[in-house]
PDB file of N, CA and C in Angstrom:
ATOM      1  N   UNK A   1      -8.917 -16.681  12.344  1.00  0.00           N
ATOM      2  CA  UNK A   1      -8.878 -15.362  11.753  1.00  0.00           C
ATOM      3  C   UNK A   1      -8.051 -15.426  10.467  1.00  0.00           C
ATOM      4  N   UNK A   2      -8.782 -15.018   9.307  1.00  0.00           N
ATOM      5  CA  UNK A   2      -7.939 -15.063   8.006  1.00  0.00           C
ATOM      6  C   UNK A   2      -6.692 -13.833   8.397  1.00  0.00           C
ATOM      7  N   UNK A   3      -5.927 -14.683   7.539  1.00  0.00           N
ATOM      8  CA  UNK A   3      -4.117 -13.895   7.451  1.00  0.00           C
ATOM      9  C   UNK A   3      -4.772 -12.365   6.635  1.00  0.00           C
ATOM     10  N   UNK A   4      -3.813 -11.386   7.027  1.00  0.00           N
ATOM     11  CA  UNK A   4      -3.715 -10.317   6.707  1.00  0.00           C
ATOM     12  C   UNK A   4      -2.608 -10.041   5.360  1.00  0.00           C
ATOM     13  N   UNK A   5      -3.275  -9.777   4.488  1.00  0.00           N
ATOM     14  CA  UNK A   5      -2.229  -9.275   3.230  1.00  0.00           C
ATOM     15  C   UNK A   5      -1.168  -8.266   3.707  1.00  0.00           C
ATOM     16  N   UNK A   6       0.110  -8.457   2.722  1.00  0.00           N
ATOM     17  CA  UNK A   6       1.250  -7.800   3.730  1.00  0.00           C
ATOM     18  C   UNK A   6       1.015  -6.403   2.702  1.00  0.00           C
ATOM     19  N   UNK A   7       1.574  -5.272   3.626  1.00  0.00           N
ATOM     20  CA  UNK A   7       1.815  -4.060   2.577  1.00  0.00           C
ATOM     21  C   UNK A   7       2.189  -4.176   1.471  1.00  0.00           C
ATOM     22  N   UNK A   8       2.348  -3.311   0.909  1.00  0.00           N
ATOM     23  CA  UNK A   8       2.846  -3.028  -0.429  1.00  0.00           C
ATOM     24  C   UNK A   8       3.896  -1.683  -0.353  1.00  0.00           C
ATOM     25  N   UNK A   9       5.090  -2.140  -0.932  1.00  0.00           N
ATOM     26  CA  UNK A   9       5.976  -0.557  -0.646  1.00  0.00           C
ATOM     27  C   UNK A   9       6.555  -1.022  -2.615  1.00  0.00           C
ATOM     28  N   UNK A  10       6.269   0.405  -3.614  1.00  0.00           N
ATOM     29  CA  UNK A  10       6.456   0.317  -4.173  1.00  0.00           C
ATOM     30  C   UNK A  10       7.682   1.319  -4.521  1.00  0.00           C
ATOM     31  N   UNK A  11       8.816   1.436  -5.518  1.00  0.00           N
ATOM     32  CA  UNK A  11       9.904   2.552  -4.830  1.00  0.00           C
ATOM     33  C   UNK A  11      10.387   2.520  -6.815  1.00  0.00           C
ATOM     34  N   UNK A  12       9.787   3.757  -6.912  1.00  0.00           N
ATOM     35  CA  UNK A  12       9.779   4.393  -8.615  1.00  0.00           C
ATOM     36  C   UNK A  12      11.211   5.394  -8.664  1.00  0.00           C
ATOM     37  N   UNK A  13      11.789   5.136 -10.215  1.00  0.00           N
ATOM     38  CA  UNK A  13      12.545   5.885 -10.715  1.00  0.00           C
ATOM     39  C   UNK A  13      12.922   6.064 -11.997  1.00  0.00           C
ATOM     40  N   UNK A  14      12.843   6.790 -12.665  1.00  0.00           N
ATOM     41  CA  UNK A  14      12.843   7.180 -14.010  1.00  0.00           C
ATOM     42  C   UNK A  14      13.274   5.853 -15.005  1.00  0.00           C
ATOM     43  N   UNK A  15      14.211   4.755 -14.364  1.00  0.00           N
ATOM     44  CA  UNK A  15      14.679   3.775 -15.171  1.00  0.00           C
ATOM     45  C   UNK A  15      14.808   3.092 -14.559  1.00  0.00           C
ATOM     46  N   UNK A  16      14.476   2.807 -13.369  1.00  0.00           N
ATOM     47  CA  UNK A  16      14.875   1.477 -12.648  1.00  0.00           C
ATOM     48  C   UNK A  16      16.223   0.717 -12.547  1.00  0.00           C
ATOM     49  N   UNK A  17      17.035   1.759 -12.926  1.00  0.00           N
ATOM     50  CA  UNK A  17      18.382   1.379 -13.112  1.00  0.00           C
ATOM     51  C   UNK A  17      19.446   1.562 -11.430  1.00  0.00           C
ATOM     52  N   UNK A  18      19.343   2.233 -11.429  1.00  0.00           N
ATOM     53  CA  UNK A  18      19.750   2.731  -9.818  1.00  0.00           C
ATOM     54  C   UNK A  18      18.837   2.964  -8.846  1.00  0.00           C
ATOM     55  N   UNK A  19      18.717   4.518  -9.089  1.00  0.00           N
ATOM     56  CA  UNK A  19      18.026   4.857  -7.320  1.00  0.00           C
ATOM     57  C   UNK A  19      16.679   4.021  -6.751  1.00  0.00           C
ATOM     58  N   UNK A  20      15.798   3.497  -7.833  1.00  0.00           N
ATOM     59  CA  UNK A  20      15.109   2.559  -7.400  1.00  0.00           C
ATOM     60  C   UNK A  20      15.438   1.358  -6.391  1.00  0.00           C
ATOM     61  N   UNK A  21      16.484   0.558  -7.391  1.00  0.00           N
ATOM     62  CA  UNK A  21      16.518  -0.329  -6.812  1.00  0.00           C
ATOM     63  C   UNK A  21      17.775  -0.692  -5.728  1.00  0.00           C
ATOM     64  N   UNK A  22      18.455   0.720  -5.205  1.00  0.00           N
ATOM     65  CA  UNK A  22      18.714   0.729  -4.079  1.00  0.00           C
ATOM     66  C   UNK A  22      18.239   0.873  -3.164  1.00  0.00           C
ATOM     67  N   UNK A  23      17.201   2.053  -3.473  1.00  0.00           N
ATOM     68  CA  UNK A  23      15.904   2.122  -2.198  1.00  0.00           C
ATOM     69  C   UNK A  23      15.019   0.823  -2.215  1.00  0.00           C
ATOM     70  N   UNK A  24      15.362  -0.017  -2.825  1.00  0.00           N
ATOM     71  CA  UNK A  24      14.417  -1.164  -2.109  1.00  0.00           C
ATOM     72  C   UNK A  24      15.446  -2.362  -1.684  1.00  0.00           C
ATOM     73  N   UNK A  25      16.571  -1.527  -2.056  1.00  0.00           N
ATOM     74  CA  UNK A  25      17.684  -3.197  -0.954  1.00  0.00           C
ATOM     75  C   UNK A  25      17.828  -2.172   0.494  1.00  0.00           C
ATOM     76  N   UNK A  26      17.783  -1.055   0.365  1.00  0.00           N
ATOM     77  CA  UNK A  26      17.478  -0.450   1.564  1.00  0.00           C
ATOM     78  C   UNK A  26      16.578  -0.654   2.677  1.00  0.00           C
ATOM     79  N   UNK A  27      15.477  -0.599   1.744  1.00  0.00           N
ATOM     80  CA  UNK A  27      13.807  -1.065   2.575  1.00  0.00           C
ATOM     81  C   UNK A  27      13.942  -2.159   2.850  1.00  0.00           C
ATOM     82  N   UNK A  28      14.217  -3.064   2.306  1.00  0.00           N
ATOM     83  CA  UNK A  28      14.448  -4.797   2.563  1.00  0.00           C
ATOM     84  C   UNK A  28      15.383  -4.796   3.551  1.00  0.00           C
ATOM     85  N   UNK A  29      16.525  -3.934   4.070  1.00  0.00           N
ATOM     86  CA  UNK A  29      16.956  -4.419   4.959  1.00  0.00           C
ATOM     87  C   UNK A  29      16.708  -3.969   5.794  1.00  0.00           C
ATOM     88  N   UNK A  30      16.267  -2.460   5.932  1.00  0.00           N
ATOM     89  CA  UNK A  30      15.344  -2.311   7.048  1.00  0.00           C
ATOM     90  C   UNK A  30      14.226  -3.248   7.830  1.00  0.00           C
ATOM     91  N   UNK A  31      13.294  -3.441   7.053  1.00  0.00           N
ATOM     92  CA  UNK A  31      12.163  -4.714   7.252  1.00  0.00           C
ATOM     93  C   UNK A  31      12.890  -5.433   7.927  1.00  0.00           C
ATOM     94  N   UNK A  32      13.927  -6.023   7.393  1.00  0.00           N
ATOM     95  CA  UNK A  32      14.612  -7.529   7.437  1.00  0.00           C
ATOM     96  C   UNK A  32      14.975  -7.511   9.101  1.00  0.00           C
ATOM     97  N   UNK A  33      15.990  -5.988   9.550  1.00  0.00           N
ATOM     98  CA  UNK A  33      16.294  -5.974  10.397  1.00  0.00           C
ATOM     99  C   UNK A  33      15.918  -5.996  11.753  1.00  0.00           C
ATOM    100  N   UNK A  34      14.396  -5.077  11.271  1.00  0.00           N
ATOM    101  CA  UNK A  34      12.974  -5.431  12.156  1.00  0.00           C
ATOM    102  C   UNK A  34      12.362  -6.547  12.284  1.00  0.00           C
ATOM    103  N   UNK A  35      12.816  -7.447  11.304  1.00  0.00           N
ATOM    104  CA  UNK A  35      12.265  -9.306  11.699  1.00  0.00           C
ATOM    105  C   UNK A  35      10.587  -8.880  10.967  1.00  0.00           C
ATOM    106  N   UNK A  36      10.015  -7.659  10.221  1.00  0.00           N
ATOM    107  CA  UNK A  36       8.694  -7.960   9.668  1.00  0.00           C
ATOM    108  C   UNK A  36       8.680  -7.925   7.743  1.00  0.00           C
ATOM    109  N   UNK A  37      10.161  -8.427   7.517  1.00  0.00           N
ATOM    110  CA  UNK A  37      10.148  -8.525   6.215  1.00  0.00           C
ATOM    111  C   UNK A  37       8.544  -9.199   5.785  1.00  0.00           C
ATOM    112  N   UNK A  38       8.330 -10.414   5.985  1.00  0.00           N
ATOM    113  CA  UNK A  38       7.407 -10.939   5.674  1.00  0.00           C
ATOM    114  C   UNK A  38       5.737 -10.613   6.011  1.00  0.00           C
ATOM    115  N   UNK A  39       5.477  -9.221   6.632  1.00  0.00           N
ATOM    116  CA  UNK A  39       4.570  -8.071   6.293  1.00  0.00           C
ATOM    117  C   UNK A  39       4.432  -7.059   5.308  1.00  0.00           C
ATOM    118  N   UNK A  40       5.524  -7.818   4.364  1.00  0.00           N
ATOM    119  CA  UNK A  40       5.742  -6.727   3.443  1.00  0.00           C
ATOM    120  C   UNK A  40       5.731  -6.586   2.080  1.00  0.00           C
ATOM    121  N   UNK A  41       5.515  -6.479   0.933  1.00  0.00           N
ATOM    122  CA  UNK A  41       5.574  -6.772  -0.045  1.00  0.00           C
ATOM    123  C   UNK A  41       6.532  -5.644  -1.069  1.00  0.00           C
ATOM    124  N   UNK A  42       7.828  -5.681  -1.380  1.00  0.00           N
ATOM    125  CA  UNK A  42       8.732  -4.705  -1.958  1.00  0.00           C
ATOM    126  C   UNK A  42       8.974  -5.036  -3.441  1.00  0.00           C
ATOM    127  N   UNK A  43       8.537  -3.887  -4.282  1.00  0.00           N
ATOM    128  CA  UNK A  43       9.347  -3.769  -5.991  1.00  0.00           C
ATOM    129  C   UNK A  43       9.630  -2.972  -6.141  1.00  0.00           C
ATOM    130  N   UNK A  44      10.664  -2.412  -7.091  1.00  0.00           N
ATOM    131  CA  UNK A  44      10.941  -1.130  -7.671  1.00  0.00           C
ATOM    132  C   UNK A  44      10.603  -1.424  -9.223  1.00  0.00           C
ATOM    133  N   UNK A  45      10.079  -0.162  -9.172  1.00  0.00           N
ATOM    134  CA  UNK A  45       9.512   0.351 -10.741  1.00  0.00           C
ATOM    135  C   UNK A  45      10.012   1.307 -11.835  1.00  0.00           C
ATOM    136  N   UNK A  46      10.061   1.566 -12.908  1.00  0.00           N
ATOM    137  CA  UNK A  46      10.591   2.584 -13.665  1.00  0.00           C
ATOM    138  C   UNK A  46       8.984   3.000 -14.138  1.00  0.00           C
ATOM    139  N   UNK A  47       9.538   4.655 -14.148  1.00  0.00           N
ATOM    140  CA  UNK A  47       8.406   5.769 -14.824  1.00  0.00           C
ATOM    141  C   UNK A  47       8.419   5.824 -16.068  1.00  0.00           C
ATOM    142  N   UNK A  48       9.739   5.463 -16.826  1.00  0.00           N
ATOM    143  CA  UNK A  48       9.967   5.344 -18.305  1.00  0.00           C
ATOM    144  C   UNK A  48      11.311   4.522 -18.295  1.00  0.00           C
ATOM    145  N   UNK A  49      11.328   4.506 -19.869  1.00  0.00           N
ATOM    146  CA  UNK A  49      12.438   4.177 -20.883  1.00  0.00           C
ATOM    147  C   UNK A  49      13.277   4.407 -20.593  1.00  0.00           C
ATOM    148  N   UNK A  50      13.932   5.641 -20.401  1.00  0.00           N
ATOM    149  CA  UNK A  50      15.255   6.315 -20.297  1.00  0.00           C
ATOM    150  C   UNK A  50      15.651   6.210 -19.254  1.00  0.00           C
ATOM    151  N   UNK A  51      17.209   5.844 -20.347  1.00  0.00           N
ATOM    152  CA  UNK A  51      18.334   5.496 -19.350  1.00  0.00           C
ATOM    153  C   UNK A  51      19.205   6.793 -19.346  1.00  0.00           C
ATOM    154  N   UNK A  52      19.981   6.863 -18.222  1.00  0.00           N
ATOM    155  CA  UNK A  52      20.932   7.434 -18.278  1.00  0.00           C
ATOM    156  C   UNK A  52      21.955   7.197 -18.352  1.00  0.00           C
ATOM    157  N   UNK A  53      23.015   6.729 -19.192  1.00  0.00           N
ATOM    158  CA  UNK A  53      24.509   5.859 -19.648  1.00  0.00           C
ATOM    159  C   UNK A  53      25.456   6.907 -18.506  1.00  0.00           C
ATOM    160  N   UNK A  54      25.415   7.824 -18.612  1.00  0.00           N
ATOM    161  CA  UNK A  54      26.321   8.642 -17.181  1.00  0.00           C
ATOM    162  C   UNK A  54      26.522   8.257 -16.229  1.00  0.00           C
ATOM    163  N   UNK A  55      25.208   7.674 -15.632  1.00  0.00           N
ATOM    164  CA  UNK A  55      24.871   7.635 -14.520  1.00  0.00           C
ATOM    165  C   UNK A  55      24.879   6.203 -14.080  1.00  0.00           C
ATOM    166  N   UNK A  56      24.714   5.469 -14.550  1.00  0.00           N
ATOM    167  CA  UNK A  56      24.654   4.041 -14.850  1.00  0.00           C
ATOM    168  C   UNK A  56      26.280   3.632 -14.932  1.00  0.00           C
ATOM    169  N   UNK A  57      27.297   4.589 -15.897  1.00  0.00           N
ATOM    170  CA  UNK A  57      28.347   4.284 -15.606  1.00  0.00           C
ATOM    171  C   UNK A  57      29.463   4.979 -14.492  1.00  0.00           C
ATOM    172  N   UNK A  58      28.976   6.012 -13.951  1.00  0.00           N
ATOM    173  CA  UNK A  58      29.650   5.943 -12.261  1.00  0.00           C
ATOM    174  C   UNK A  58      29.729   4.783 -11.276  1.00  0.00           C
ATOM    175  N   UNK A  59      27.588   4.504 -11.310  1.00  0.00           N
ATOM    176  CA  UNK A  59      27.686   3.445 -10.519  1.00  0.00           C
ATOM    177  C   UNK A  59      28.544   2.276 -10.658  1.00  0.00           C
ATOM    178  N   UNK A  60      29.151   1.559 -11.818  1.00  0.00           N
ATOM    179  CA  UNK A  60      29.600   1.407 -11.938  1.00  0.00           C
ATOM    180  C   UNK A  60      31.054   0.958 -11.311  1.00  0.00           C
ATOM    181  N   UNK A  61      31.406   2.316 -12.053  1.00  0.00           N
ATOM    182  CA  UNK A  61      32.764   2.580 -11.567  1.00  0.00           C
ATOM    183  C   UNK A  61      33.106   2.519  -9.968  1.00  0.00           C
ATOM    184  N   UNK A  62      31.932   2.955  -8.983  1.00  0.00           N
ATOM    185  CA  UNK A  62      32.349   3.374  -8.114  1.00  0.00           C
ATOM    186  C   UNK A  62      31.863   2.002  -7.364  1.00  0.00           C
ATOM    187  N   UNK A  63      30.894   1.080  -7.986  1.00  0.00           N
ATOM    188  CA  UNK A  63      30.519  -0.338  -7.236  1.00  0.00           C
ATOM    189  C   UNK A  63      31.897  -1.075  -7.108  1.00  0.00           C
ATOM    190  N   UNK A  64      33.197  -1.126  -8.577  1.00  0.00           N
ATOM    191  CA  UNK A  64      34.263  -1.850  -8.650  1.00  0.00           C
ATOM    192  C   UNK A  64      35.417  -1.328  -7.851  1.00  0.00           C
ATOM    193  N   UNK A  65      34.994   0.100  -7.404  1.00  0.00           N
ATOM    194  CA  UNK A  65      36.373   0.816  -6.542  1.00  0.00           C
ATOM    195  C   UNK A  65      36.116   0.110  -5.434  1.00  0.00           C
ATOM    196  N   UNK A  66      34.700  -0.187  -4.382  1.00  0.00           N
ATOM    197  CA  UNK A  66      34.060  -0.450  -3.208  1.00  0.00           C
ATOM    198  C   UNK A  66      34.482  -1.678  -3.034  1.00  0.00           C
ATOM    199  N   UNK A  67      34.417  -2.315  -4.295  1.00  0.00           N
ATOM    200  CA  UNK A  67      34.377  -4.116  -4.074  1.00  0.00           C
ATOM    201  C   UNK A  67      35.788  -4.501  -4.833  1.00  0.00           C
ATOM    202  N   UNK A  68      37.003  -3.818  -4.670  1.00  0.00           N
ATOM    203  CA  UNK A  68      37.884  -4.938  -5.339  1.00  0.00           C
ATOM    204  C   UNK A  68      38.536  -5.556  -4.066  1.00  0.00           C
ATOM    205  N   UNK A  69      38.972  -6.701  -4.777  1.00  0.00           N
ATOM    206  CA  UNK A  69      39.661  -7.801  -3.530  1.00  0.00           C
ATOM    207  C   UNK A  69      40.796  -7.995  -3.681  1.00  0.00           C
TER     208      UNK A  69
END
């Protein structure tokens, strides 16, 4: 029996700068945790150009508060 192509989960956001591509380390670890990562096929996409420098620099800020050692 030929192999079955895995889904496709595609996960869009205005810039691909953030909320995208947290919702797909999200999804990935979901999958992952279920053991059917490899049914799956995950990218995140941007709808446009624009960035948001605001927003981009919280994350930031608030990735280096989370992670200092």
């Amino acid at each position: 029996m030929a192999e079955q192509a895995p889904t496709s989960a595609l996960l869009l956001c205005l810039g691909n700068t953030c909320q995208s591509l947290i919702a797909e380390a999200i999804f990935r670890k979901l999958v992952t945790d279920q053991n059917v990562l490899d049914n799956w096929r995950v990218d995140s996409a941007a709808t446009s150009i624009l960035v948001e420098p605001p927003t981009l620099l919280q994350l930031q800020k608030t990735w280096n508060k989370q992670n200092r050692t």
